[in-house]
Structure formats: C-alpha cells, structure tokens
Protein backbone atom coordinates (compact mmCIF):
# COMPACT_ATOMS: atom_id res chain seq x y z
CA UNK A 1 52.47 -22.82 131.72
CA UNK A 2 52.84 -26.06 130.02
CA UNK A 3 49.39 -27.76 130.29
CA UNK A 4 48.63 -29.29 126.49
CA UNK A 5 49.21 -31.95 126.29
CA UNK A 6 51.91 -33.82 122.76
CA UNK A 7 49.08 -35.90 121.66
CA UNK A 8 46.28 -33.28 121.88
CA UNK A 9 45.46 -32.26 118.64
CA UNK A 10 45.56 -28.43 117.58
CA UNK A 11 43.30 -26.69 115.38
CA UNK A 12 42.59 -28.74 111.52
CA UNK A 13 44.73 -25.87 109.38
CA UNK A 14 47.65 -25.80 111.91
CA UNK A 15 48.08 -29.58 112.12
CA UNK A 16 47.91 -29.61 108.71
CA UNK A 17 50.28 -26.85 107.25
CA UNK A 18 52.53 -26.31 110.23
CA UNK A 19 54.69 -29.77 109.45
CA UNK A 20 54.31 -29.59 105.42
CA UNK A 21 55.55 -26.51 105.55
CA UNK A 22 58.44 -27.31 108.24
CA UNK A 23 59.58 -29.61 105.74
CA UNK A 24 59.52 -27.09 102.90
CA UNK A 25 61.30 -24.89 104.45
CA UNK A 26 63.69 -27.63 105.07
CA UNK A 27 64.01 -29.05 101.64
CA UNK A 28 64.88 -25.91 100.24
CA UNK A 29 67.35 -24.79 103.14
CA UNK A 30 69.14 -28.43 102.06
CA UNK A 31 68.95 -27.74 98.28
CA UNK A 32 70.68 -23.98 98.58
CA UNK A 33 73.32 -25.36 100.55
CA UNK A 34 74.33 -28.25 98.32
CA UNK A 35 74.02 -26.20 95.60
CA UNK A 36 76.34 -23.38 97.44
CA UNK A 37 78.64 -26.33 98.75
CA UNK A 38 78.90 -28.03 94.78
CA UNK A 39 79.70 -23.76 93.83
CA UNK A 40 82.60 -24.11 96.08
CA UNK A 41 83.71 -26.95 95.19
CA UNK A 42 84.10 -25.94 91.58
CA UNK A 43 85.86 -22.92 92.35
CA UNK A 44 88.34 -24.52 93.69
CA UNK A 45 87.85 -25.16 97.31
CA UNK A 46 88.11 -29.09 98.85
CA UNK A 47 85.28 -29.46 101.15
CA UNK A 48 86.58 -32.99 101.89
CA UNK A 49 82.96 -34.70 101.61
CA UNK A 50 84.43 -36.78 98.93
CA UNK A 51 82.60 -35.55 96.27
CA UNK A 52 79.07 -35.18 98.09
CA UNK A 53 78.26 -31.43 99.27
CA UNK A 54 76.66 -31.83 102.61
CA UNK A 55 77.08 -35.24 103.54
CA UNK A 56 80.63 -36.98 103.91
CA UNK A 57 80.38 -39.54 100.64
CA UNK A 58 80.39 -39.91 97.34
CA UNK A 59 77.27 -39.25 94.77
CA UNK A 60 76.79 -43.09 92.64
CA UNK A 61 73.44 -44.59 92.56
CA UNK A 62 74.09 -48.25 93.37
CA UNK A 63 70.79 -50.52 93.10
CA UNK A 64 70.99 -54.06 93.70
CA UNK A 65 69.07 -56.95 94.98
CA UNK A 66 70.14 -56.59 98.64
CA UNK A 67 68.16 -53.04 98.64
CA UNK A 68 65.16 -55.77 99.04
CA UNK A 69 66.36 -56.00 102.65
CA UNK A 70 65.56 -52.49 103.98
CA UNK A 71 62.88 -52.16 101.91
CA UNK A 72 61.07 -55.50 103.20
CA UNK A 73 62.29 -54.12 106.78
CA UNK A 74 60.71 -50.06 106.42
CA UNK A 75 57.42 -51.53 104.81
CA UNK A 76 56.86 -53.75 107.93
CA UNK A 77 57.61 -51.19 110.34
CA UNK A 78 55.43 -48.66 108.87
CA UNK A 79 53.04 -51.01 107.96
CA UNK A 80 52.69 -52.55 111.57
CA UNK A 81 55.27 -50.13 113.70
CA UNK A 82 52.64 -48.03 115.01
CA UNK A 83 49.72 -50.56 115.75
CA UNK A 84 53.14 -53.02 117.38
CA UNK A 85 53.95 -50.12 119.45
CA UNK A 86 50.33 -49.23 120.51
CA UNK A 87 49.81 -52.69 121.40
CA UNK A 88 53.06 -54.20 123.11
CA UNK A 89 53.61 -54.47 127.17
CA UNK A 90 56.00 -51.78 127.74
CA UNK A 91 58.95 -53.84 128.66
CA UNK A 92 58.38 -56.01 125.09
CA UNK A 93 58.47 -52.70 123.66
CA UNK A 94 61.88 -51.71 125.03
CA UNK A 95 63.15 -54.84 123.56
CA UNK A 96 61.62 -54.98 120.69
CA UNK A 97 62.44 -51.57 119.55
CA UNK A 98 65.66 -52.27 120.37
CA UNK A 99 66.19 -55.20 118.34
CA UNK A 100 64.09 -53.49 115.00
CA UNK A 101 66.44 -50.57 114.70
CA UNK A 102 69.57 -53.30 114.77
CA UNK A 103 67.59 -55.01 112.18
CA UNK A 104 66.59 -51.72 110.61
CA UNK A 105 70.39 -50.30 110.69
CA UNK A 106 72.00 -53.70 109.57
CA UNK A 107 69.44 -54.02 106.57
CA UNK A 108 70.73 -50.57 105.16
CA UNK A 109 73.80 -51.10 105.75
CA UNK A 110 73.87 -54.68 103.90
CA UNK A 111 72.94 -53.08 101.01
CA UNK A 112 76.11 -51.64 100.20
CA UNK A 113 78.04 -54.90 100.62
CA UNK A 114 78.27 -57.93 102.71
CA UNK A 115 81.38 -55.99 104.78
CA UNK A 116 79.71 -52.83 104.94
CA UNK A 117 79.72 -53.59 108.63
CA UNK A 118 83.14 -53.70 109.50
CA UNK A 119 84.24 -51.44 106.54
CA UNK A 120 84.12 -48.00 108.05
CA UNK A 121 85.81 -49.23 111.25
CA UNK A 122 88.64 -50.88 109.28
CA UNK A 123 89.76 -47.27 108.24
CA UNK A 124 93.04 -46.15 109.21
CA UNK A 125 91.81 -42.98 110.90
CA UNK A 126 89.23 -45.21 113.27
CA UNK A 127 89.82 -46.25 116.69
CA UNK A 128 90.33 -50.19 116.18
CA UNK A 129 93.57 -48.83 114.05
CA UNK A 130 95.04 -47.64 117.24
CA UNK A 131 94.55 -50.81 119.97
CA UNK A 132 97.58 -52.29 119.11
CA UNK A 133 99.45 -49.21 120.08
CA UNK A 134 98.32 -49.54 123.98
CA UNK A 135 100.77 -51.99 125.50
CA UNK A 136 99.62 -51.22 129.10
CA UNK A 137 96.43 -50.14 130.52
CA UNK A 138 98.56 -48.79 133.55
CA UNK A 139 100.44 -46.00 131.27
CA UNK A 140 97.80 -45.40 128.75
CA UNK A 141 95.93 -42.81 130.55
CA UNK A 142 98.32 -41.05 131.92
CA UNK A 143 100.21 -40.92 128.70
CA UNK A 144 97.64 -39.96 125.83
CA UNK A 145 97.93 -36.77 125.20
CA UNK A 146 101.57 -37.53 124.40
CA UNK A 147 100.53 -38.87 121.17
CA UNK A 148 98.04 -35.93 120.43
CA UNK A 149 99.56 -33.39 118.42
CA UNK A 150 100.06 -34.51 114.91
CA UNK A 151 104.11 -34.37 115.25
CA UNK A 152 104.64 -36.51 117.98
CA UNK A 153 106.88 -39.59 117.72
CA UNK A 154 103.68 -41.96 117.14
CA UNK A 155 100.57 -39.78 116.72
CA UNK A 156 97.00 -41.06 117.22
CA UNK A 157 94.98 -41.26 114.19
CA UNK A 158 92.51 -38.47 113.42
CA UNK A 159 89.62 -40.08 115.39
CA UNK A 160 91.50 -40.86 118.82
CA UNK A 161 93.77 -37.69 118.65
CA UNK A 162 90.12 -35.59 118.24
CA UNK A 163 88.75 -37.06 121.10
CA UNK A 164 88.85 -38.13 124.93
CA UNK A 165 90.96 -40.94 125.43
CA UNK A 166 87.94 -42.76 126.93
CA UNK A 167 86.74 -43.32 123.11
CA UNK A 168 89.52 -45.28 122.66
CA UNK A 169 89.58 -46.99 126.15
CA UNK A 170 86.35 -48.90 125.37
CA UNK A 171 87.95 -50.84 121.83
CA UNK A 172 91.21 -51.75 124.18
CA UNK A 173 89.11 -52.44 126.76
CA UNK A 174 86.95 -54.92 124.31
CA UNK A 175 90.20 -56.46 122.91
CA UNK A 176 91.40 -57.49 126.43
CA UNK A 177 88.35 -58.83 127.04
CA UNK A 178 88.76 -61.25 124.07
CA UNK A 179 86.71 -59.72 121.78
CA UNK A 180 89.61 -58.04 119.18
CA UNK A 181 88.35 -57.76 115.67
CA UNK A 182 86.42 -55.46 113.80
CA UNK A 183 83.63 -57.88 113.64
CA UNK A 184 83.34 -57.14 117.51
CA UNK A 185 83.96 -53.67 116.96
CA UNK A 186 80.65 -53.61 114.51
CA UNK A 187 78.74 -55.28 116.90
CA UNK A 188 79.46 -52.85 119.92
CA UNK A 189 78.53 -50.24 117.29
CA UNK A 190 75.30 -51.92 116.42
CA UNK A 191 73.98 -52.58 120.22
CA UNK A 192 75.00 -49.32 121.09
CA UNK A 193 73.26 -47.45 118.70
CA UNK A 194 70.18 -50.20 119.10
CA UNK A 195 70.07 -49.78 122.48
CA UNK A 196 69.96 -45.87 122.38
CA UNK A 197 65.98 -46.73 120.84
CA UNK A 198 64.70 -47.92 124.16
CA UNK A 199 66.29 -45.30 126.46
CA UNK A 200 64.61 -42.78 124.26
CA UNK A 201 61.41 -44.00 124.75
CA UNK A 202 62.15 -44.41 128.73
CA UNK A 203 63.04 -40.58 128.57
CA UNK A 204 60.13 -39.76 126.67
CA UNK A 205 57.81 -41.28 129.21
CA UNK A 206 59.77 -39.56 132.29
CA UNK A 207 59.21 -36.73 130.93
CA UNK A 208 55.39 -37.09 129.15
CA UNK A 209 53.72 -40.65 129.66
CA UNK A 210 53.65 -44.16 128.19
CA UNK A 211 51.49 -43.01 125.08
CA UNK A 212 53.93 -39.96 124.17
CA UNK A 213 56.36 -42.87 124.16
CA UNK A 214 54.66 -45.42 122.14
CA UNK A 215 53.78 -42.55 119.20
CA UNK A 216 57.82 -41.80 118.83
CA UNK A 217 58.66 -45.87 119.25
CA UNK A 218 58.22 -46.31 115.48
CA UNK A 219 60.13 -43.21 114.49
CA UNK A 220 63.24 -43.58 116.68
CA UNK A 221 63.53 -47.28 115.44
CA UNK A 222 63.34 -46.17 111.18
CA UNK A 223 64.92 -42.83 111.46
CA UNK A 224 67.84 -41.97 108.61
CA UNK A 225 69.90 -42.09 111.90
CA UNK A 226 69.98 -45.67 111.18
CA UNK A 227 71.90 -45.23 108.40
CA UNK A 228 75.44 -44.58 111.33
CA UNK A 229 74.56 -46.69 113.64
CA UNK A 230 76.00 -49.97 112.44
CA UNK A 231 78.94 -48.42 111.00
CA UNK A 232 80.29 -45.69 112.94
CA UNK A 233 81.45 -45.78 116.98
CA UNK A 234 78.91 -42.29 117.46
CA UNK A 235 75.95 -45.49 117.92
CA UNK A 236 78.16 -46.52 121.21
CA UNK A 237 78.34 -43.01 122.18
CA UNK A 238 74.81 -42.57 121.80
CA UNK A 239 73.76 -45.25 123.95
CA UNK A 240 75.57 -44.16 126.76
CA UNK A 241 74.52 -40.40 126.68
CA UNK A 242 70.79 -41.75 125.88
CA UNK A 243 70.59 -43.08 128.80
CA UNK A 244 72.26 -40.84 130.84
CA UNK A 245 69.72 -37.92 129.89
CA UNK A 246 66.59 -40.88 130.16
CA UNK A 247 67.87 -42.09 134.09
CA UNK A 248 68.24 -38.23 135.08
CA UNK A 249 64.72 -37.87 133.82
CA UNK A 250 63.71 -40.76 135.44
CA UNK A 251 65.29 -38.89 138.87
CA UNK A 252 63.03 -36.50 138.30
CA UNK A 253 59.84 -38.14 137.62
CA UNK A 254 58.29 -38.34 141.00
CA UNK A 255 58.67 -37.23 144.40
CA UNK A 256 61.64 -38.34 147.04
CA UNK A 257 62.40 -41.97 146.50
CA UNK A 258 65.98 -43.75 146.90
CA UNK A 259 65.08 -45.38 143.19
CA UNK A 260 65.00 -42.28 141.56
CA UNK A 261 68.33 -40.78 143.67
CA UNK A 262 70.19 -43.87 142.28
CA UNK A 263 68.23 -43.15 138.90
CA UNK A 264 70.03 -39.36 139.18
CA UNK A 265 72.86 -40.66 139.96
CA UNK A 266 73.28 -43.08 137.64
CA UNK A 267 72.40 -41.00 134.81
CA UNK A 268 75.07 -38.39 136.10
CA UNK A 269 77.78 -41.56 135.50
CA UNK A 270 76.90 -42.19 131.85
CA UNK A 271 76.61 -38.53 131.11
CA UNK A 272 80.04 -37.88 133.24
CA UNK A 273 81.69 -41.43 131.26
CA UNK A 274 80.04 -39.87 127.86
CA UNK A 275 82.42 -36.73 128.41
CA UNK A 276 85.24 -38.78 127.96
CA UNK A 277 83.86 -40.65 124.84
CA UNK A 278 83.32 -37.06 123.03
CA UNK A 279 84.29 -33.73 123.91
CA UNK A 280 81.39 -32.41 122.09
CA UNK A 281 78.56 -34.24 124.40
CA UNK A 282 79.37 -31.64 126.81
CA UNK A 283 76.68 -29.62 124.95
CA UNK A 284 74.05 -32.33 126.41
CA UNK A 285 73.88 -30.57 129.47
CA UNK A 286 71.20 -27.81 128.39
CA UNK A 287 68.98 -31.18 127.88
CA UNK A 288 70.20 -32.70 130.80
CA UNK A 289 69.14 -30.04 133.02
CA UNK A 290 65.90 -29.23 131.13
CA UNK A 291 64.06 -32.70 131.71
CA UNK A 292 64.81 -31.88 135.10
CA UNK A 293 63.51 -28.11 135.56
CA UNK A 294 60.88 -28.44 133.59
CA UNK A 295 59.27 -30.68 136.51
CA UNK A 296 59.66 -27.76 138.90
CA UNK A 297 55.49 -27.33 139.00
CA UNK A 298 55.25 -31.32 140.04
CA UNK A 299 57.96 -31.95 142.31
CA UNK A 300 59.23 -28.24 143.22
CA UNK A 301 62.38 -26.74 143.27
CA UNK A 302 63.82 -28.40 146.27
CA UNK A 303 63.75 -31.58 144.10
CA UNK A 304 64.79 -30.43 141.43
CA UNK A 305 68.01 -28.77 143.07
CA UNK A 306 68.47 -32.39 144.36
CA UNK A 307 68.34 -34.50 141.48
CA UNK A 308 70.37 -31.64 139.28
CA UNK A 309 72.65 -32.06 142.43
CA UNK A 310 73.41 -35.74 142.07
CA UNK A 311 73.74 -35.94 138.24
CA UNK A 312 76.35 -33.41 138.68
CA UNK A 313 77.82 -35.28 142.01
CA UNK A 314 77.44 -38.65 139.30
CA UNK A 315 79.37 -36.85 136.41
CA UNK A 316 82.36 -35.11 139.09
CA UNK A 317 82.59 -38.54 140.43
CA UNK A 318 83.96 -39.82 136.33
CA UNK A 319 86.20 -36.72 135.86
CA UNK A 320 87.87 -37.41 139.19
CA UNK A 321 88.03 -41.24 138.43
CA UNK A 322 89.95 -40.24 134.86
CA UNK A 323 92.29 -37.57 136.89
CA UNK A 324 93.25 -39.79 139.39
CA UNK A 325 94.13 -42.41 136.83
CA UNK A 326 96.31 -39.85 134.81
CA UNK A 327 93.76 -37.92 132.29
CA UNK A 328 92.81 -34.05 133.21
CA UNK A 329 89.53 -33.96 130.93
CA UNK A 330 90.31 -29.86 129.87
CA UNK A 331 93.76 -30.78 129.38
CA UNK A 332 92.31 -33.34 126.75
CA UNK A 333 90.37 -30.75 125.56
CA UNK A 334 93.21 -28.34 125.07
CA UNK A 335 95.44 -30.98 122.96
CA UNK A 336 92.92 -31.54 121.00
CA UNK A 337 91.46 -28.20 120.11
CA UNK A 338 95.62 -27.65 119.18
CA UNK A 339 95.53 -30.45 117.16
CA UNK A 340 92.63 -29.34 115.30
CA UNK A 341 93.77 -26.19 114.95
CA UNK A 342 96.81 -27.08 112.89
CA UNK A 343 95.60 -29.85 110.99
CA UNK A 344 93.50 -29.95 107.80
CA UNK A 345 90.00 -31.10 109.97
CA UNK A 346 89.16 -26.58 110.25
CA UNK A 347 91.80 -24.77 108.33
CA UNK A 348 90.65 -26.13 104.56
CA UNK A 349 87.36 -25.93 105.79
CA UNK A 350 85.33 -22.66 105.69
CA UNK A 351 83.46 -22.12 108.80
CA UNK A 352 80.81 -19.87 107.14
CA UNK A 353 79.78 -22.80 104.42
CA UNK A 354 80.17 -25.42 107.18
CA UNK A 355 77.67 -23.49 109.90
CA UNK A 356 75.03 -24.03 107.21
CA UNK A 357 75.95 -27.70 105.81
CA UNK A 358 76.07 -28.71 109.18
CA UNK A 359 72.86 -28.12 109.62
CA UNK A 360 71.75 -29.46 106.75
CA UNK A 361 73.51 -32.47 107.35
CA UNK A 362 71.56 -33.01 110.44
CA UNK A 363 68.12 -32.35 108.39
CA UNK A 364 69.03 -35.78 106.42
CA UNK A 365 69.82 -37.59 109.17
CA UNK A 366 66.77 -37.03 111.20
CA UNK A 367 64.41 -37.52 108.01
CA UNK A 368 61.36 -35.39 107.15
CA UNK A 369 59.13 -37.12 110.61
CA UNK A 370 61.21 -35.25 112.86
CA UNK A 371 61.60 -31.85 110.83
CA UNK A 372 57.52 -32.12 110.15
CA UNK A 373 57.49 -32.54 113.97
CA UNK A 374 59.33 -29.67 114.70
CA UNK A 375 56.75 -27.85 112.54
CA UNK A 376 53.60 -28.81 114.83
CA UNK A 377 55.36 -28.47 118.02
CA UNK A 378 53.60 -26.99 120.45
CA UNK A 379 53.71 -25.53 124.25
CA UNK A 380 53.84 -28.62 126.07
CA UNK A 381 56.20 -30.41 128.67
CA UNK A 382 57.53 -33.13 126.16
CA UNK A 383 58.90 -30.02 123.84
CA UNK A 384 61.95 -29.86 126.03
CA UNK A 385 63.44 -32.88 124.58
CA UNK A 386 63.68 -31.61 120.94
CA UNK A 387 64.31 -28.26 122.73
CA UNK A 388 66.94 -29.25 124.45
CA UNK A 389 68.68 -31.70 121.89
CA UNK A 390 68.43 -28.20 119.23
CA UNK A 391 70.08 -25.73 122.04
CA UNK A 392 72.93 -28.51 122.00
CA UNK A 393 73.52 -28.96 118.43
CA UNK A 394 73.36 -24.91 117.97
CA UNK A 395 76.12 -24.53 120.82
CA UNK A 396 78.22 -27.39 118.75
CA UNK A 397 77.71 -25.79 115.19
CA UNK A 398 78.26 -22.03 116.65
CA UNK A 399 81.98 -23.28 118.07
CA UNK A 400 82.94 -23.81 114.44
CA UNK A 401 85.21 -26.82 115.72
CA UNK A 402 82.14 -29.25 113.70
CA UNK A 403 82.85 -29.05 110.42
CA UNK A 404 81.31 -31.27 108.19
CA UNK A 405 80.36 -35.04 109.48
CA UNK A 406 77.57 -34.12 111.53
CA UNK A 407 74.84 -36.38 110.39
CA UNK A 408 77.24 -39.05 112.72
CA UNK A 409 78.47 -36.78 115.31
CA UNK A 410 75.28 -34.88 116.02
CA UNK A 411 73.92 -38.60 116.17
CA UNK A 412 73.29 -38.15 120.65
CA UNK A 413 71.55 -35.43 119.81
CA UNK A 414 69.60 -36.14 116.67
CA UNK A 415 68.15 -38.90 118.30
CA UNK A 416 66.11 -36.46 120.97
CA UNK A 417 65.36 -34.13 117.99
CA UNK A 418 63.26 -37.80 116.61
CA UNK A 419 60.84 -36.56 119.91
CA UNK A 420 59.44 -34.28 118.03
CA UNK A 421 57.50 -36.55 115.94
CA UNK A 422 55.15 -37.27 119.03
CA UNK A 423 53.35 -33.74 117.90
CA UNK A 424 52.11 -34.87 114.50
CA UNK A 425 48.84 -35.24 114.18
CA UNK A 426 47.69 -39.31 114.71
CA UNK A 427 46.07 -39.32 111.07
CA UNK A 428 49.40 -38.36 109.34
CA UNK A 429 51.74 -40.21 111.42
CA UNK A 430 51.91 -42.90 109.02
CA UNK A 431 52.56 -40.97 106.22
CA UNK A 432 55.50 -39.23 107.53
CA UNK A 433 57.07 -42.44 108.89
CA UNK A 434 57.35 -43.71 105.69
CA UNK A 435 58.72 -40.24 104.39
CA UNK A 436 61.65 -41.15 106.95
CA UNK A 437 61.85 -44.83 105.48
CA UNK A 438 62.30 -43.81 102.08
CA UNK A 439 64.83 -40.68 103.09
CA UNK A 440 66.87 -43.23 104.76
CA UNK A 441 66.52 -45.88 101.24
CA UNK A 442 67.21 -42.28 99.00
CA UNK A 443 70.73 -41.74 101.05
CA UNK A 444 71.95 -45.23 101.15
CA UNK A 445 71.29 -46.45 97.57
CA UNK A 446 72.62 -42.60 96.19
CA UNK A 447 75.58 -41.86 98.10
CA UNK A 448 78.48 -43.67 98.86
CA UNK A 449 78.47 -43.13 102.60
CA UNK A 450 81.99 -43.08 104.35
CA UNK A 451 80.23 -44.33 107.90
C-alpha cells in the first residue's frame, strides 16, 4: 500500500547513504562506459559522437566571460530557488518556473556563442532545412513517406525522414504563420522546453500535493536538461507530452467532474499529437497509465477505467485526424524503421556499447539531484512518476533503434525522472541542487555540444 508520504523523512543512515551512494554507483557506471566507448574508438570503430564517448560533441574546454551568465543564473536559483518556490502563490510559480528555466537554458547556451541559439537548428540534417521543400499543405501529408527512404528522388534529411511527419508539420506550420527563420525556430524550442517546467509541477501535484511540487520546482527549472532545451526541437516535444501525462493526471485527481473528463481528454490529444512529433514517445504510455492506476484506492476502478478510457478516446481521435488527412501513423513507423535500418544511424553503431552509453547519457542529462533521488526513493504514490518515466526509457534503449543522442531524445522522459528529487531529504536538498548546477556548467564549458 502506498501510504508514506515523498516528503516524510526515512530513518538518519538511509537518507543519508541511500542518494550518495546512488550517485556513486552512477559516476562510476559513466566513467566505465566512456572509458569502454574512448577503447572503441581507438580500435577503430566510429561511434559518431564526434569525438566525445557518451555524449554527441566534441571534448575542448572553452572558458570565457559569458560563462558569468549561467553561473550568476545557478547561484540565484540555488541560492533563493527553494525558499522562491516555498513561498510563491501557485499560479506565480507556474510562471515563474517557466520563465527561470528559459533564462536558465538561454544562459548556458550563450556561453558558447552569441548564435548558439539558432546554430544547432541551422544544421542541414534539422527540420527548418526541410520547410522549403513543402509547397502545399494539401499534399504534404499524404505524400511524406515518399521522401523517406534515403534513395528517393528528394529525401528528407536525417531528422524528418526518422520521424512522424507531424515533427515537421509544426516548423511549416510556423513559417506560414509568418514566423520563418531560425530565430523563430529557437524560440519555439525555448518555450517549449520552458513550458514543459510548469506542467511538471502540475503533474507532480495531481499525483502528490502542492508541497511535493514546490520541493521538485527548483530542480526541474536547473536540471542539465537545460543544456537541449534552447537548442534542439526535443524542448517542443517535451512540452507537449508534459502536459499530456500532467492533464491525464489531473483526470484522475478527484472524483466524477466534467473538468477533469475534459482534463482526460485533453491530455489524451497532446499525448495522441506527441505520437506524431516522435515515434519513440509511444513509450510514455506506461507513465501515462500509471498516474492514473495508481489512484485506484481514491477514486476506484470505475474511474480509473474512465479516465484511461478518454485519454485513449483523446489520442484515437489524433491518429484518425492524421489518417484521414493522408498519414497511417505505423506506416510512418515502418518507413522509418527501413530507413534506419539501411542507413549509417544503427549499422556503424554497436548496439551492445550503445545500450550502456545510452544510459549513461541520460545520467548527465538529469544531473546528480535526480540520480541521488532515485537513491532515497521510497514506497510512496509520487514514485510512479520517476517509475514510470524509467519503464519508458528502458523500453526505448532495449529496442536498440536509440543509439547514441539520448541526453536530447530521452529529454520527455528525463524530465519525470527530475521527480525523483522530491525524496531527498529537506537538509540536503540544497546541496544536491547545486551538484545539478555545476554538472550542467561542467558539460557546457567541456564539450562542444552538437544540440
């Protein structure tokens, strides 16, 4: 029975040693694998990380003045995060957390340049590269996977080709709307990823309370996951699965209401529209369902069956929208895995090196907080979140078709696995958010990051 409670603090030894040595464990899981990776690498085989060994970029210690940035930016959010957090009205808090982790994911980014922001998305292989190739909105569903396998007439670059065509829908979409340009591209990025923060939190609190909620705040906002959400389109993907796993929560929060049907059902939309962003947020739903079943005790099974009911009516309701205009989701699916199949993205990578690194990759991006987190979890109802997000990313690595890249693609999911950090213990909660500040600093100022 889940009864204790996140913030109820376990024996003095266990709160102690459970985290440090979570993130021991870690460090030296991390360490082996880089040092197997850079053994690889030597030998002769190209683990295309550009030089790096578990993340994609490329080792050179760059130290400037604009490192001031982040580093005024993580001292004031440990410094005054927590106590901010503890203090704000909740829907200042939304905001607000909202708007530090732009400011937080900007700073870092700055640091490598003045055009960091629009750098990574001005790559051939990124989805801006491909708008001017959809002449009409009419044909361009129905059409897509023409341009899928890599020896088509006009192939889609590496990014599109690998996934739905709805994750390159939302840049033509944004250029039609008048807002072309990789400076708009950025900015999508940036709110997506910033917005992400809050929904978070709302989940948390759907699932736990407000003060489970207010403990993460801090975390989720100065996370290494900063470090792709200005620069990378995963931040727009993770705002839209975010909140599709925080409004089905929401549906599940309380007894019969029409608010929380619509809340169901609206979650069941983003998660359904986040299918056609990225094939891989499919492996959401464990999550998805979880911070619904594990209400059962409160609300009973009855509601349960009903809100699990309307996310799924909510997510049918997308994958009929897409096949009626011309896009069969598995078909997608099928072009792509064919695609990836013959292409250098899996066959010059080894799956048994990569089912490790990509792990490791995701121990970066989350930071020490969340790992140390993970180490003083306990048996309580919150737990499914980081749960949840874990059973995902294990069902992604296990298909082998992830390899490498993962501290930006596991980014919907890394952001749940940040949860975790509402089971430290209050007295050391400080110490490990600043862990997580200077993880993040460590990565951007000592590798050349592609994202």
């Amino acid at each position: 029975m889940l009864t204790d409670h996140p913030l109820t603090e376990p024996s003095t030894r266990r709160r102690t040693w459970g985290p440090v040595l979570a993130v021991a464990g870690a460090a030296l899981f991390v360490t082996v694998v880089h040092l197997v990776g850079q053994r690889l690498e030597e030998t002769g085989t190209d683990l295309r990380l550009l030089g790096s060994a578990v993340m994609r970029g490329t080792p050179d210690v760059v130290l400037t003045p604009r490192v001031l940035m982040p580093v005024v930016v993580g001292a004031a959010g440990v410094l005054w995060g927590p106590s901010w957090a503890a203090r704000l009205r909740w829907r200042h808090l939304l905001w607000g957390s909202a708007a530090a982790a732009a400011v937080w994911a900007v700073a870092l980014a700055l640091t490598s340049g003045w055009g960091r922001l629009t750098e990574p998305l001005g790559s051939v292989y990124e989805y801006p590269n491909d708008v001017p190739k959809v002449e009409s909105l009419g044909s361009f569903l129905p059409t897509f996977l023409d341009s899928v396998p890599p020896d088509s007439a006009d192939p889609w670059t590496a990014h599109v080709g690998g996934h739905p065509a709805g994750a390159l829908l939302v840049f033509v979409l944004l250029d039609r709307a008048g807002l072309g340009g990789l400076g708009w591209a950025a900015a999508l990025c940036i709110a997506g990823g910033a917005l992400a923060v809050p929904a978070v939190l709302v989940g948390v609190r759907a699932v736990a309370d407000e003060a489970a909620a207010r403990v993460v705040a801090p975390f989720v906002v100065l996370a290494p996951t900063a470090l792709f959400v200005a620069t990378s389109a995963d931040g727009f993907f993770t705002l839209v699965s975010a909140w599709g796993i925080a409004l089905v929560a929401v549906g599940a929060a309380g007894g019969p209401g029409r608010r929380r049907d619509v809340a169901a059902l609206a979650g069941g939309l983003l998660l359904g529209l986040g299918l056609f962003l990225s094939f891989g947020l499919a492996a959401l739903a464990p999550l998805a369902a979880a911070v619904v079943v594990v209400r059962h005790r409160e609300i009973g099974w009855g509601r349960v069956l009903r809100v699990l009911l309307l996310g799924a009516a909510g997510t049918l309701v997308v994958v009929a929208l897409f096949a009626v205009a011309g896009y069969w989701w598995f078909d997608g699916l099928a072009a792509t895995d064919a695609r990836l199949a013959t292409g250098q993205a899996l066959t010059n990578r080894p799956w048994s090196y990569f089912v490790w690194a990509n792990v490791a990759a995701g121990i970066l991006a989350v930071g020490p907080a969340a790992v140390a987190g993970l180490g003083a979890l306990r048996r309580a109802r919150l737990a499914v979140l980081p749960l949840g997000a874990l059973a995902g990313v294990l069902v992604s690595d296990l298909t082998g078709v992830v390899r490498g890249e993962t501290e930006r693609i596991w980014l919907p999911f890394e952001v749940w696995v940040l949860v975790a950090t509402a089971f430290l213990p209050a007295r050391h909660r400080r110490f490990w958010l600043a862990g997580g500040v200077v993880c993040a600093l460590v990565l951007e100022v000592g590798l050349r990051l592609e994202w």
